[in-house]
N, C-alpha and C. Protein backbone atom coordinates (compact mmCIF):
# COMPACT_ATOMS: atom_id res chain seq x y z
N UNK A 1 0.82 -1.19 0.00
CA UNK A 1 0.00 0.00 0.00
C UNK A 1 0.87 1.25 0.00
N UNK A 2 1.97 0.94 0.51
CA UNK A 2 2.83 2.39 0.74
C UNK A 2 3.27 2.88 -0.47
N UNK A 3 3.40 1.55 -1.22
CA UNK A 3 4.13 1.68 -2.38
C UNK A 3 3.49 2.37 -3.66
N UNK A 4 2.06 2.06 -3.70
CA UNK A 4 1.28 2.68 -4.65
C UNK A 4 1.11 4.40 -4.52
N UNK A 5 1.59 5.07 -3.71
CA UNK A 5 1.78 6.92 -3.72
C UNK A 5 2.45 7.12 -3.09
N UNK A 6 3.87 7.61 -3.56
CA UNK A 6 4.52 8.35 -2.07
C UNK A 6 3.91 9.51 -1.15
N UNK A 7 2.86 9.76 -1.31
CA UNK A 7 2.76 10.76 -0.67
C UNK A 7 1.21 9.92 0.56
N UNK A 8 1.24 9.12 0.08
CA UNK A 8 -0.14 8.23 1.20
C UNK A 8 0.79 8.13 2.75
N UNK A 9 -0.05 8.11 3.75
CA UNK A 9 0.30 7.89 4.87
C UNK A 9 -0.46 7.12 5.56
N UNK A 10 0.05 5.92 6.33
CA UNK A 10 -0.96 4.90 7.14
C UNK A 10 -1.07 4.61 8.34
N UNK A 11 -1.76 4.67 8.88
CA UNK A 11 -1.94 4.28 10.36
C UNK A 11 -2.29 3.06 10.76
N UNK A 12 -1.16 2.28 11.17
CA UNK A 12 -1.42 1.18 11.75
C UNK A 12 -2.25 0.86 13.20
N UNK A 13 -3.21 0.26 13.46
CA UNK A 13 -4.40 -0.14 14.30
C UNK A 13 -3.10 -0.62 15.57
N UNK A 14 -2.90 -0.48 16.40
CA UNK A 14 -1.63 -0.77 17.23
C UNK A 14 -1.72 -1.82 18.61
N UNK A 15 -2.77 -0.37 19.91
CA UNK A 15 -3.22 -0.76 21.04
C UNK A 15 -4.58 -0.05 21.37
N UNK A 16 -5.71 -0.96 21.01
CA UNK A 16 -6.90 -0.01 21.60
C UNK A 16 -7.43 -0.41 23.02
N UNK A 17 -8.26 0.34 23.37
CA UNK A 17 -8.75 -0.56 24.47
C UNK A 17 -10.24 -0.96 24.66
N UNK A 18 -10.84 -1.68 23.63
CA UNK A 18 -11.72 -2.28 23.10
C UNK A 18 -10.75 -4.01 23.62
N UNK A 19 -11.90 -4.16 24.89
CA UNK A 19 -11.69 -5.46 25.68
C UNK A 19 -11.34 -6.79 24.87
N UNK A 20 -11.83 -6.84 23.94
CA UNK A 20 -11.58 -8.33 23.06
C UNK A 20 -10.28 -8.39 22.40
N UNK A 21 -9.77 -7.34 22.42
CA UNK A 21 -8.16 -6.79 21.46
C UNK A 21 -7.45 -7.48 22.30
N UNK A 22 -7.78 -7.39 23.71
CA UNK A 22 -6.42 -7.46 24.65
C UNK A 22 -5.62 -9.32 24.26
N UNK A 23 -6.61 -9.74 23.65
CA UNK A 23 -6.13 -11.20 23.06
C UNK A 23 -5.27 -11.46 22.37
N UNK A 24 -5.47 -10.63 21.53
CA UNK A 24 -4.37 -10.23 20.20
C UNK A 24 -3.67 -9.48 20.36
N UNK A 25 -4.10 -8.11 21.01
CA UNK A 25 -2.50 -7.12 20.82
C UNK A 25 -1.86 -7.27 21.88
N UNK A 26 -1.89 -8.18 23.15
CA UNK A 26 -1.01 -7.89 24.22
C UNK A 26 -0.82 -10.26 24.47
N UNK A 27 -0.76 -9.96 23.02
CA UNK A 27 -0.40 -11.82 22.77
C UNK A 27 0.90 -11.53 22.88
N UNK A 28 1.67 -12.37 23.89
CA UNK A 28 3.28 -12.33 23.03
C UNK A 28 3.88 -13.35 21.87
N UNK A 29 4.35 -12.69 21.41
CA UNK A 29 5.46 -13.21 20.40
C UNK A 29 6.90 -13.03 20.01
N UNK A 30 7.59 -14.16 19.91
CA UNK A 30 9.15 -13.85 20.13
C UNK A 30 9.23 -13.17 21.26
N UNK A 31 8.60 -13.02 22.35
CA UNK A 31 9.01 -12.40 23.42
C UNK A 31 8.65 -10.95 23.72
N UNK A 32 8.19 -10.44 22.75
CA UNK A 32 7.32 -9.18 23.17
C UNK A 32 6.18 -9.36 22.42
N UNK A 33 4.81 -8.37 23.13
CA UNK A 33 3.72 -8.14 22.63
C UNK A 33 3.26 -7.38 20.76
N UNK A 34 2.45 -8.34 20.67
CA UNK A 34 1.95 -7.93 19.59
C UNK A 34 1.97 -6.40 19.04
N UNK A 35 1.14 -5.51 19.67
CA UNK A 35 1.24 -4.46 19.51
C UNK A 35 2.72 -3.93 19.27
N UNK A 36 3.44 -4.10 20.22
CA UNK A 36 4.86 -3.87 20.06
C UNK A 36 5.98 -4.18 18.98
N UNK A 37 5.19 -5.24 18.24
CA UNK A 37 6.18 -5.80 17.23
C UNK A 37 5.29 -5.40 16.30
N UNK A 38 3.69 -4.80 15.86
CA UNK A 38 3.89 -4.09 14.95
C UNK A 38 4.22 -2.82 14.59
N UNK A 39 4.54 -1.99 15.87
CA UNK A 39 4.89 -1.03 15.96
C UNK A 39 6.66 -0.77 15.34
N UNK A 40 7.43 -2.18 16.08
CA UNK A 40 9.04 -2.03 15.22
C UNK A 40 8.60 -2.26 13.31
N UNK A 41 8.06 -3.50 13.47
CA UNK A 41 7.50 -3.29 11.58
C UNK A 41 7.29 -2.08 11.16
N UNK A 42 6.22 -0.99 11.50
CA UNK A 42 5.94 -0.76 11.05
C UNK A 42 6.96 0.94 10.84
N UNK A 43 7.67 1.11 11.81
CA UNK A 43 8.89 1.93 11.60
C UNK A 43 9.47 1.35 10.94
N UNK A 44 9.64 -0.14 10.53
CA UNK A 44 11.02 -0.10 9.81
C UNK A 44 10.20 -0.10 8.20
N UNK A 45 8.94 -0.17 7.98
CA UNK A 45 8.70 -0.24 6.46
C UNK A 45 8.59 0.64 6.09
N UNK A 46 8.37 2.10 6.73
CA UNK A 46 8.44 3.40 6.58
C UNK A 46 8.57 4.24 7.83
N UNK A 47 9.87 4.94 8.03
CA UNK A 47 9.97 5.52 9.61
C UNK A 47 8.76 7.27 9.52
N UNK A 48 8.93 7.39 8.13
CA UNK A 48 8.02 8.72 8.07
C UNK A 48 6.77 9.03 7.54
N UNK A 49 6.20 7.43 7.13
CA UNK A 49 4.84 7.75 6.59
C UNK A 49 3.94 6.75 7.35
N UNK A 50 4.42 5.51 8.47
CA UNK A 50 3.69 5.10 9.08
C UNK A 50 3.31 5.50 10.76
N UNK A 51 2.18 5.32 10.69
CA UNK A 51 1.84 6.02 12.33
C UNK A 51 1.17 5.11 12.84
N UNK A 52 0.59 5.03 13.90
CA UNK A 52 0.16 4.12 14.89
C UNK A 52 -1.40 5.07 15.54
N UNK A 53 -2.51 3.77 15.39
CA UNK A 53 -3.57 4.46 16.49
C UNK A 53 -3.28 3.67 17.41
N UNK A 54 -3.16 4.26 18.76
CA UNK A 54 -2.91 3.85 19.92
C UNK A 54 -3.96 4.42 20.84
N UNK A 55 -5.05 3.77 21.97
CA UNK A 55 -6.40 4.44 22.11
C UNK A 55 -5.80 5.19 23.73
N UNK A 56 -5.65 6.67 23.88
CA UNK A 56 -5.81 6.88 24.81
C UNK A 56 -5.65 6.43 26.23
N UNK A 57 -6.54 5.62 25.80
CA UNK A 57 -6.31 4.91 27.65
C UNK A 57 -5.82 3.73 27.70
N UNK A 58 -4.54 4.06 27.06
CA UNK A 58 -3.53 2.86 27.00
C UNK A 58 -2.26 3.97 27.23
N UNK A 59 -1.76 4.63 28.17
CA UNK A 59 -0.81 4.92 28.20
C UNK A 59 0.52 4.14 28.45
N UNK A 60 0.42 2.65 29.03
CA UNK A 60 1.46 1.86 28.87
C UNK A 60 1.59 1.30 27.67
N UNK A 61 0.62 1.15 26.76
CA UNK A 61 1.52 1.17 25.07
C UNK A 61 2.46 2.03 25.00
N UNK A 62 1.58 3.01 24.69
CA UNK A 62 2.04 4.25 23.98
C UNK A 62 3.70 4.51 24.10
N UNK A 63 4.01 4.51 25.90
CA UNK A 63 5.07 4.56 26.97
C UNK A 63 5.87 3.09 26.48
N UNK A 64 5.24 2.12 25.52
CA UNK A 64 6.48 0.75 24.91
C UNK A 64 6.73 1.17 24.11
N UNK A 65 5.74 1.71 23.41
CA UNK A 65 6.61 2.14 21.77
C UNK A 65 7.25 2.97 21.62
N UNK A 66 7.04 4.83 22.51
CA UNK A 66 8.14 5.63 22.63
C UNK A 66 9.46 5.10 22.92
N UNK A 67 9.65 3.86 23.69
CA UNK A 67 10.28 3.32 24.62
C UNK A 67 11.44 2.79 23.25
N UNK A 68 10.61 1.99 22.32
CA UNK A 68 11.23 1.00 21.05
C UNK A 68 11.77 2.04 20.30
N UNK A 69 11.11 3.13 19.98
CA UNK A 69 11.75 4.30 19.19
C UNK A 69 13.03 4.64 19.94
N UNK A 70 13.13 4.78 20.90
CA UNK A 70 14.05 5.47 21.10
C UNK A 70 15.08 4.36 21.36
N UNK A 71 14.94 3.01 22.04
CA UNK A 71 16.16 2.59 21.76
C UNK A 71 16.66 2.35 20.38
N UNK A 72 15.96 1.72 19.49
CA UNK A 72 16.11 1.73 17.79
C UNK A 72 16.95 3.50 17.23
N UNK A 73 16.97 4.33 18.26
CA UNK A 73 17.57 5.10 17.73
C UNK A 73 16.84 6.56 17.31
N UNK A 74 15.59 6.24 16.59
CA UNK A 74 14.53 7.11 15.52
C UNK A 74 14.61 8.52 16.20
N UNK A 75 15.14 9.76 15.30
CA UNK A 75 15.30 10.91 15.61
C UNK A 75 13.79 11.43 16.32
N UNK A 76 13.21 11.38 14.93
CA UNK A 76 11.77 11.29 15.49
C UNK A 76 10.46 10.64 15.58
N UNK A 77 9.43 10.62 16.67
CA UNK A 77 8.81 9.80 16.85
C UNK A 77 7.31 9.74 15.88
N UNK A 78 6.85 8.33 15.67
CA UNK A 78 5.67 8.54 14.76
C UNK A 78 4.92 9.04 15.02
N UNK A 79 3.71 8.98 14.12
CA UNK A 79 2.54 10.22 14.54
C UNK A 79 1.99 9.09 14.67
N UNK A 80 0.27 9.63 15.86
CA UNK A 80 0.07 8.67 16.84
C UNK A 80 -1.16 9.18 16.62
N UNK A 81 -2.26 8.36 16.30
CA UNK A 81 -4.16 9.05 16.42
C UNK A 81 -4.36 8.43 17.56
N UNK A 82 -4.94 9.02 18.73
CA UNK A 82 -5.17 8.67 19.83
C UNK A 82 -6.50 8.98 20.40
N UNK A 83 -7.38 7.99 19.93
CA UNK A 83 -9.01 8.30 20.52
C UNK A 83 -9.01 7.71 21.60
N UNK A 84 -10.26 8.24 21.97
CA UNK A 84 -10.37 7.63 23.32
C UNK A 84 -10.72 8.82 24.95
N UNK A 85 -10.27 9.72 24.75
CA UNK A 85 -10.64 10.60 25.25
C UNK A 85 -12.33 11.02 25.77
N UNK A 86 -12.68 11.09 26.59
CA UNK A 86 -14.15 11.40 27.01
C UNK A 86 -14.84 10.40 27.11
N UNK A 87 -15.66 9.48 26.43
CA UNK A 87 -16.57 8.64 26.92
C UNK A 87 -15.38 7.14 27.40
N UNK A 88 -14.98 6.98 26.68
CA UNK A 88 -13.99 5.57 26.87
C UNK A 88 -12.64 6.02 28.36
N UNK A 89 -12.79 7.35 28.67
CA UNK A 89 -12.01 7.56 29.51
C UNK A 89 -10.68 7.78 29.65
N UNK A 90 -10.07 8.09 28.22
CA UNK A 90 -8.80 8.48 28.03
C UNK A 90 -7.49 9.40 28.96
N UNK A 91 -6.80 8.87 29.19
CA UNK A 91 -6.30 9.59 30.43
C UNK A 91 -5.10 10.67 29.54
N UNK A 92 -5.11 11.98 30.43
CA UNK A 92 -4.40 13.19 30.25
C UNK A 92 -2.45 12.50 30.09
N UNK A 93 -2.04 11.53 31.14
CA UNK A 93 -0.97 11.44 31.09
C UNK A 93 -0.75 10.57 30.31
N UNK A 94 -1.31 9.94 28.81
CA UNK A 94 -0.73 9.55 27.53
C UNK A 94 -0.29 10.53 27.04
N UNK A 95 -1.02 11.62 27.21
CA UNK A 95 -0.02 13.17 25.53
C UNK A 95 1.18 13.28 25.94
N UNK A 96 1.43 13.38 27.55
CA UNK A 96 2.96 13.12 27.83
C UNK A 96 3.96 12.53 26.89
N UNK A 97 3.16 11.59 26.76
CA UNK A 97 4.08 10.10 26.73
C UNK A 97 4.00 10.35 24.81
N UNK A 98 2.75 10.34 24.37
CA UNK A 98 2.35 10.48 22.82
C UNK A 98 3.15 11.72 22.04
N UNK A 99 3.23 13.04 22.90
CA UNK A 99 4.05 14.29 22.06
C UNK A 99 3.41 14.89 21.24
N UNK A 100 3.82 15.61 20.74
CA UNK A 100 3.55 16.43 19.68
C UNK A 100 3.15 16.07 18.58
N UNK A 101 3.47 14.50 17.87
CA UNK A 101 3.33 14.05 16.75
C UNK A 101 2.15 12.83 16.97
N UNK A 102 1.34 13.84 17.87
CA UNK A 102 -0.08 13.09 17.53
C UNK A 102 -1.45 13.65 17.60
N UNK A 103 -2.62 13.34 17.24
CA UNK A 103 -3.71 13.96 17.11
C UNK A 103 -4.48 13.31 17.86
N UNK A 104 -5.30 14.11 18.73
CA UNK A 104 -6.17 13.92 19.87
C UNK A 104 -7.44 14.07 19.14
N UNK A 105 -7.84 13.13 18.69
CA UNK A 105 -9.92 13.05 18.09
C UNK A 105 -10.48 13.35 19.51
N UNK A 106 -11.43 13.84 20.26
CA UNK A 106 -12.39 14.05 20.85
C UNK A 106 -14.06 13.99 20.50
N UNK A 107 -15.11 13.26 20.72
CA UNK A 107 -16.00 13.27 19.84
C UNK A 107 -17.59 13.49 21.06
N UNK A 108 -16.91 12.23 21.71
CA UNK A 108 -18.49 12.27 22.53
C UNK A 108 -18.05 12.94 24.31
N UNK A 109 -16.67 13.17 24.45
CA UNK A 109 -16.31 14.74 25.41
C UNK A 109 -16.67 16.19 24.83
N UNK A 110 -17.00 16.21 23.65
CA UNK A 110 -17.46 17.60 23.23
C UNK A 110 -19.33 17.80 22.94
N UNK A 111 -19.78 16.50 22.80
CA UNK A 111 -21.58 16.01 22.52
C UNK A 111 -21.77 14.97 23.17
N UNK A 112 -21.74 14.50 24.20
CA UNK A 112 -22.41 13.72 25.26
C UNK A 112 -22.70 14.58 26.62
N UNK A 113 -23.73 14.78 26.56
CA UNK A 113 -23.90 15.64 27.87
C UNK A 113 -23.55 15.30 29.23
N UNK A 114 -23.55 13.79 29.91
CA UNK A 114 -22.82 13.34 30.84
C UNK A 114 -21.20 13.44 30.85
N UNK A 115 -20.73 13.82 29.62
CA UNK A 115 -19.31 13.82 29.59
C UNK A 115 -18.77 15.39 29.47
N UNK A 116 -19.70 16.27 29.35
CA UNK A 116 -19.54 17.88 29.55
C UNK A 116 -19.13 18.45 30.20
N UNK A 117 -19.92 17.53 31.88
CA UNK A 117 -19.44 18.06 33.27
C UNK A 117 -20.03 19.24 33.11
N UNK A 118 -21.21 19.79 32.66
CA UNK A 118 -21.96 21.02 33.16
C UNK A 118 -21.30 22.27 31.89
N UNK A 119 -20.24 21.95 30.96
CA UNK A 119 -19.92 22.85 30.38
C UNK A 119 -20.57 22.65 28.72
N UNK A 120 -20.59 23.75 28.15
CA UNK A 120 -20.90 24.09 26.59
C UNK A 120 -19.93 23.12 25.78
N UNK A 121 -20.29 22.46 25.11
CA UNK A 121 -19.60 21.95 23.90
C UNK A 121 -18.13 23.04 23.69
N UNK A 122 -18.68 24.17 23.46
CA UNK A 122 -17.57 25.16 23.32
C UNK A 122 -16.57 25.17 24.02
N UNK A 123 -17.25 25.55 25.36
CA UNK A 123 -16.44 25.49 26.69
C UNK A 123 -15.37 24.10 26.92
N UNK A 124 -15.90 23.17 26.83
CA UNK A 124 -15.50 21.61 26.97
C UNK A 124 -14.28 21.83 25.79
N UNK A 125 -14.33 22.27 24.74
CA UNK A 125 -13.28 22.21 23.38
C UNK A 125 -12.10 22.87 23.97
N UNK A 126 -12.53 23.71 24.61
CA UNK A 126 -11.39 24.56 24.92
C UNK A 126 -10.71 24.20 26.33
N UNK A 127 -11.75 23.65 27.38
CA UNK A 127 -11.05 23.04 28.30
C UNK A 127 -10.06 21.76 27.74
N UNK A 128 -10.44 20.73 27.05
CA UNK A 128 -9.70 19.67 25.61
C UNK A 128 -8.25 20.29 25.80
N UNK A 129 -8.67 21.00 25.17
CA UNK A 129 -7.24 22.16 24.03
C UNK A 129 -6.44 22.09 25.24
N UNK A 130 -6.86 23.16 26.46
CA UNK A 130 -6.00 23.80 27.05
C UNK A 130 -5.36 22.65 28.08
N UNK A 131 -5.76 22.02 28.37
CA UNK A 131 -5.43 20.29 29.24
C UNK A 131 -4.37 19.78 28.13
N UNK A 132 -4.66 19.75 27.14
CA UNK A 132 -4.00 18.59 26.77
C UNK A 132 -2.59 19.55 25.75
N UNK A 133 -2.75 21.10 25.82
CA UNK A 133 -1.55 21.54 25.49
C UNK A 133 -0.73 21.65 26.83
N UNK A 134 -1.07 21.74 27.97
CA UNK A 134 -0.30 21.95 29.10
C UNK A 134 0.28 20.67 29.43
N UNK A 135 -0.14 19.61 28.89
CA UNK A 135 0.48 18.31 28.96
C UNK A 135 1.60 18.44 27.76
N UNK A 136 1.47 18.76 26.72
CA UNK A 136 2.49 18.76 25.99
C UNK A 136 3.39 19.71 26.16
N UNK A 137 3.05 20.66 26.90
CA UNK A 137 4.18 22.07 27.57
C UNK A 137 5.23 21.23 28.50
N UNK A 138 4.80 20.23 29.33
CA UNK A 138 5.47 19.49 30.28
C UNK A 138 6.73 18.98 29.68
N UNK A 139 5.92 18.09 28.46
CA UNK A 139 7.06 17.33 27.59
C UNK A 139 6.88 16.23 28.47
N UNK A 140 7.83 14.94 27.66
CA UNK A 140 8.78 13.85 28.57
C UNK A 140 10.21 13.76 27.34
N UNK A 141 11.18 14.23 28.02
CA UNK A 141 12.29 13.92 27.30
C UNK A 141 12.33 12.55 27.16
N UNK A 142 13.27 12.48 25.70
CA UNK A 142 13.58 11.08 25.17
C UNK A 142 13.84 10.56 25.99
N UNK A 143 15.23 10.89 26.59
CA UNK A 143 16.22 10.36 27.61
C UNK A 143 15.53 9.60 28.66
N UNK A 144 14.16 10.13 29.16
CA UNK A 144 13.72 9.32 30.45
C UNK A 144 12.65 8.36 29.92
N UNK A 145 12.33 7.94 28.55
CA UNK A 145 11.20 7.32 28.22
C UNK A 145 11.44 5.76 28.21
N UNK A 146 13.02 5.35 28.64
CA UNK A 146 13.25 4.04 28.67
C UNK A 146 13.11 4.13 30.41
N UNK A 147 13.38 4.99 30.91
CA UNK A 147 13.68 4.86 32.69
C UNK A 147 11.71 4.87 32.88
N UNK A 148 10.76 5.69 32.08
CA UNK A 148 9.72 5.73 32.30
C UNK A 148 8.80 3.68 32.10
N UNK A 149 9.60 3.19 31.05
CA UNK A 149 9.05 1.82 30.69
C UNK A 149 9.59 0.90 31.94
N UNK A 150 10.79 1.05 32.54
CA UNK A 150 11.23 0.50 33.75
C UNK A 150 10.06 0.64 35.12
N UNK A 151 9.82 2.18 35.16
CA UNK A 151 9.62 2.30 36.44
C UNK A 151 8.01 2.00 36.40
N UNK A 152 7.20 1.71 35.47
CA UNK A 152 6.24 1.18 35.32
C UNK A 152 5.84 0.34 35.24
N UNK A 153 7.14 -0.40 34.76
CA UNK A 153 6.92 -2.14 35.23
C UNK A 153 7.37 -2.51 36.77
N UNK A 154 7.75 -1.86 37.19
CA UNK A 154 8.50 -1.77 38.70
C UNK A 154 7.19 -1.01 39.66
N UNK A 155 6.33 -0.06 39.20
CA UNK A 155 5.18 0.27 39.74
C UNK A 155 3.92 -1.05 39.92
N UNK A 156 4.19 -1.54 38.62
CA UNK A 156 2.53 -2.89 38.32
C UNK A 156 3.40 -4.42 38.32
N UNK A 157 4.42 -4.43 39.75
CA UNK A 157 5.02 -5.42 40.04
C UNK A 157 5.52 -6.37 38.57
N UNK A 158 5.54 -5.61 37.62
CA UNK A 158 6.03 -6.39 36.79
C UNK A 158 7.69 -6.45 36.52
N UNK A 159 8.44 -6.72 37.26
CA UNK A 159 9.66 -6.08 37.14
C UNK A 159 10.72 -7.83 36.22
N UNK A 160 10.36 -7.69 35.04
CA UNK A 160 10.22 -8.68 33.90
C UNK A 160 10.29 -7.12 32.68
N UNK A 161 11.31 -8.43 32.28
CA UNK A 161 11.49 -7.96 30.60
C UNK A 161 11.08 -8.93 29.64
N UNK A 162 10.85 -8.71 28.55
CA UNK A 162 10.86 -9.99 27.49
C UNK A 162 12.15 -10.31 27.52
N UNK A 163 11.84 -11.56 26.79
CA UNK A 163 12.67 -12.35 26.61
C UNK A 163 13.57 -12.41 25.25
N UNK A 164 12.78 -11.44 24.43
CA UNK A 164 13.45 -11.29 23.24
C UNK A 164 14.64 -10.83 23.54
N UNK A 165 15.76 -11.12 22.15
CA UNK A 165 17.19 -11.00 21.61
C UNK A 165 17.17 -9.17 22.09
N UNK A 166 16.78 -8.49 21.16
CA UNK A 166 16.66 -7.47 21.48
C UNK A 166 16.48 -6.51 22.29
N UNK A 167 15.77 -7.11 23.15
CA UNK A 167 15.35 -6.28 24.26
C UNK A 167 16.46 -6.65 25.03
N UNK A 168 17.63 -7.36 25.17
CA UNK A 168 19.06 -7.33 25.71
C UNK A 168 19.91 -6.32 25.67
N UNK A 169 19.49 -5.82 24.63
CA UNK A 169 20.73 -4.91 23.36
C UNK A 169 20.00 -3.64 24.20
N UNK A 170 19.20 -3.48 25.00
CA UNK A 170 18.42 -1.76 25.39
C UNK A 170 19.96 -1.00 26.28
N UNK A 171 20.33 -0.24 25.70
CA UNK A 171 21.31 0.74 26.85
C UNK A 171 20.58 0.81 27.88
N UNK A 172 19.35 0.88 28.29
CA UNK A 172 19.13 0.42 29.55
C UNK A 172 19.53 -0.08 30.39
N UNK A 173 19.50 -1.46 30.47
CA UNK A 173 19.09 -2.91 30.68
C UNK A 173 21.24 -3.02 30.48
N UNK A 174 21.68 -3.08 29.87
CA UNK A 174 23.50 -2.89 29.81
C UNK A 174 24.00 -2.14 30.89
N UNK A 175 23.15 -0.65 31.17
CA UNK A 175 23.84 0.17 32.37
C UNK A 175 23.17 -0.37 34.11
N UNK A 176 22.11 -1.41 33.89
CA UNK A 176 22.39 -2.47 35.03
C UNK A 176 20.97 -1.46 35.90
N UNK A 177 20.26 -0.82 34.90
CA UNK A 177 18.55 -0.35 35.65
C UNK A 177 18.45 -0.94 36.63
N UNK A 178 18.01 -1.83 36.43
CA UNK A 178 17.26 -3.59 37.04
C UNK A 178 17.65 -3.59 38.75
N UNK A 179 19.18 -2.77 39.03
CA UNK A 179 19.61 -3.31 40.37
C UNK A 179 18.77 -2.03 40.76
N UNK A 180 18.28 -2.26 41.56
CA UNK A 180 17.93 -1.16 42.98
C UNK A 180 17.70 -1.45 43.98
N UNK A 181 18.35 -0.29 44.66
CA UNK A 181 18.17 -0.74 46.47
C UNK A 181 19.12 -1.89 46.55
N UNK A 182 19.78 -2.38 45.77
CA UNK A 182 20.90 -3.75 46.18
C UNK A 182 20.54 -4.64 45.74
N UNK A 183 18.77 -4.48 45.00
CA UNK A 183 18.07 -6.02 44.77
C UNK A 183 18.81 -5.70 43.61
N UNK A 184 18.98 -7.06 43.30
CA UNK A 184 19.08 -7.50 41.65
C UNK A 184 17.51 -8.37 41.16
N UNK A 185 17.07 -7.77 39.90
CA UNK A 185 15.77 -8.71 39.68
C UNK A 185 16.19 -8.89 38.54
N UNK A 186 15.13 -10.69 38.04
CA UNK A 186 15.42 -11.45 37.60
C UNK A 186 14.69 -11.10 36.64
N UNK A 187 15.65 -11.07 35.35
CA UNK A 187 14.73 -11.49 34.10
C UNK A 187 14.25 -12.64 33.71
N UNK A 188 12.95 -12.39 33.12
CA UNK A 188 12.60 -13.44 32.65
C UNK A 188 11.31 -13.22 32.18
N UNK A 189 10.60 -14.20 30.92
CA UNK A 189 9.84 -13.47 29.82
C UNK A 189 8.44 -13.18 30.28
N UNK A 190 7.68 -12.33 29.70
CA UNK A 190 6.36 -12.22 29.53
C UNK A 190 5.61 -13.46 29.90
């Protein structure tokens, strides 16, 4: 598909959080999750015309794949459609993690009246806007987005790496993360 216009751009379906997915995109394979390995594909078949929908209220995707970009190197990160916001419950601290090079759909936080919270459609757009640019004012530097995939598996007792080849090779995981406090923890896969 890429191949038929250079100028087409695609968004690969990634991590939603539509309950029946969790079968398939958080299946492992070779040692990391689905989602995750189409996310390295899909940088490597085009680093500048493929993007990823990743739904909002999945900020621990979002926080693997920044994570894969940046050890892989990638100056910059893909663009990211991220629904999910307002009725499905999308949380503020994905844009952190998502950046600049993604687009926030909003649909039934701007026309569902239980999801208004008492404000105007109008009002609500602009509360949107101004939330979710002050999240991107914050930033998360590159530099901490591998220490951010650590300390989140170290938050949801998951303190496990895959088992994949690759995920060895993380400058992370080489400068010896893993020890804290004196513990040494044990790898071992998904």
């Amino acid at each position: 598909y890429l191949e038929t216009d250079p100028d087409v751009c695609v968004y690969i379906l990634t991590a939603t959080s539509n309950p029946g997915a969790r079968e398939f995109q958080d299946a492992i394979s070779g040692g990391i999750k689905n989602y995750q390995r189409m996310a390295m594909l899909g940088r490597k078949w085009d680093k500048e015309r493929v993007g990823f929908v990743v739904g909002a209220t999945k900020p621990d995707a979002i926080r693997n794949i920044r994570a894969i970009e940046v050890n892989e190197g990638y100056e910059d990160m893909a663009h990211v459609l991220a629904p999910g916001f307002g009725k499905q419950g999308g949380s503020l601290d994905f844009v952190s993690l998502a950046g600049k090079n993604a687009v926030y759909p909003i649909s039934s936080g701007l026309t569902k009246d239980k999801y208004l919270n008492g404000l105007t459609p109008k009002e609500a757009s602009k509360k949107w806007r101004d939330d979710i640019n002050t999240e991107l004012e914050k930033g998360t530097k590159k530099e901490s987005i591998l220490d951010l995939v650590i300390d989140g598996m170290i938050k949801d007792g998951l303190i496990i790496v895959p088992s994949s080849p690759e995920i060895y090779k993380w400058p992370l995981l080489k400068k010896g993360k893993l020890k804290l406090e004196g513990t040494e923890y044990k790898l071992i896969g998904l």
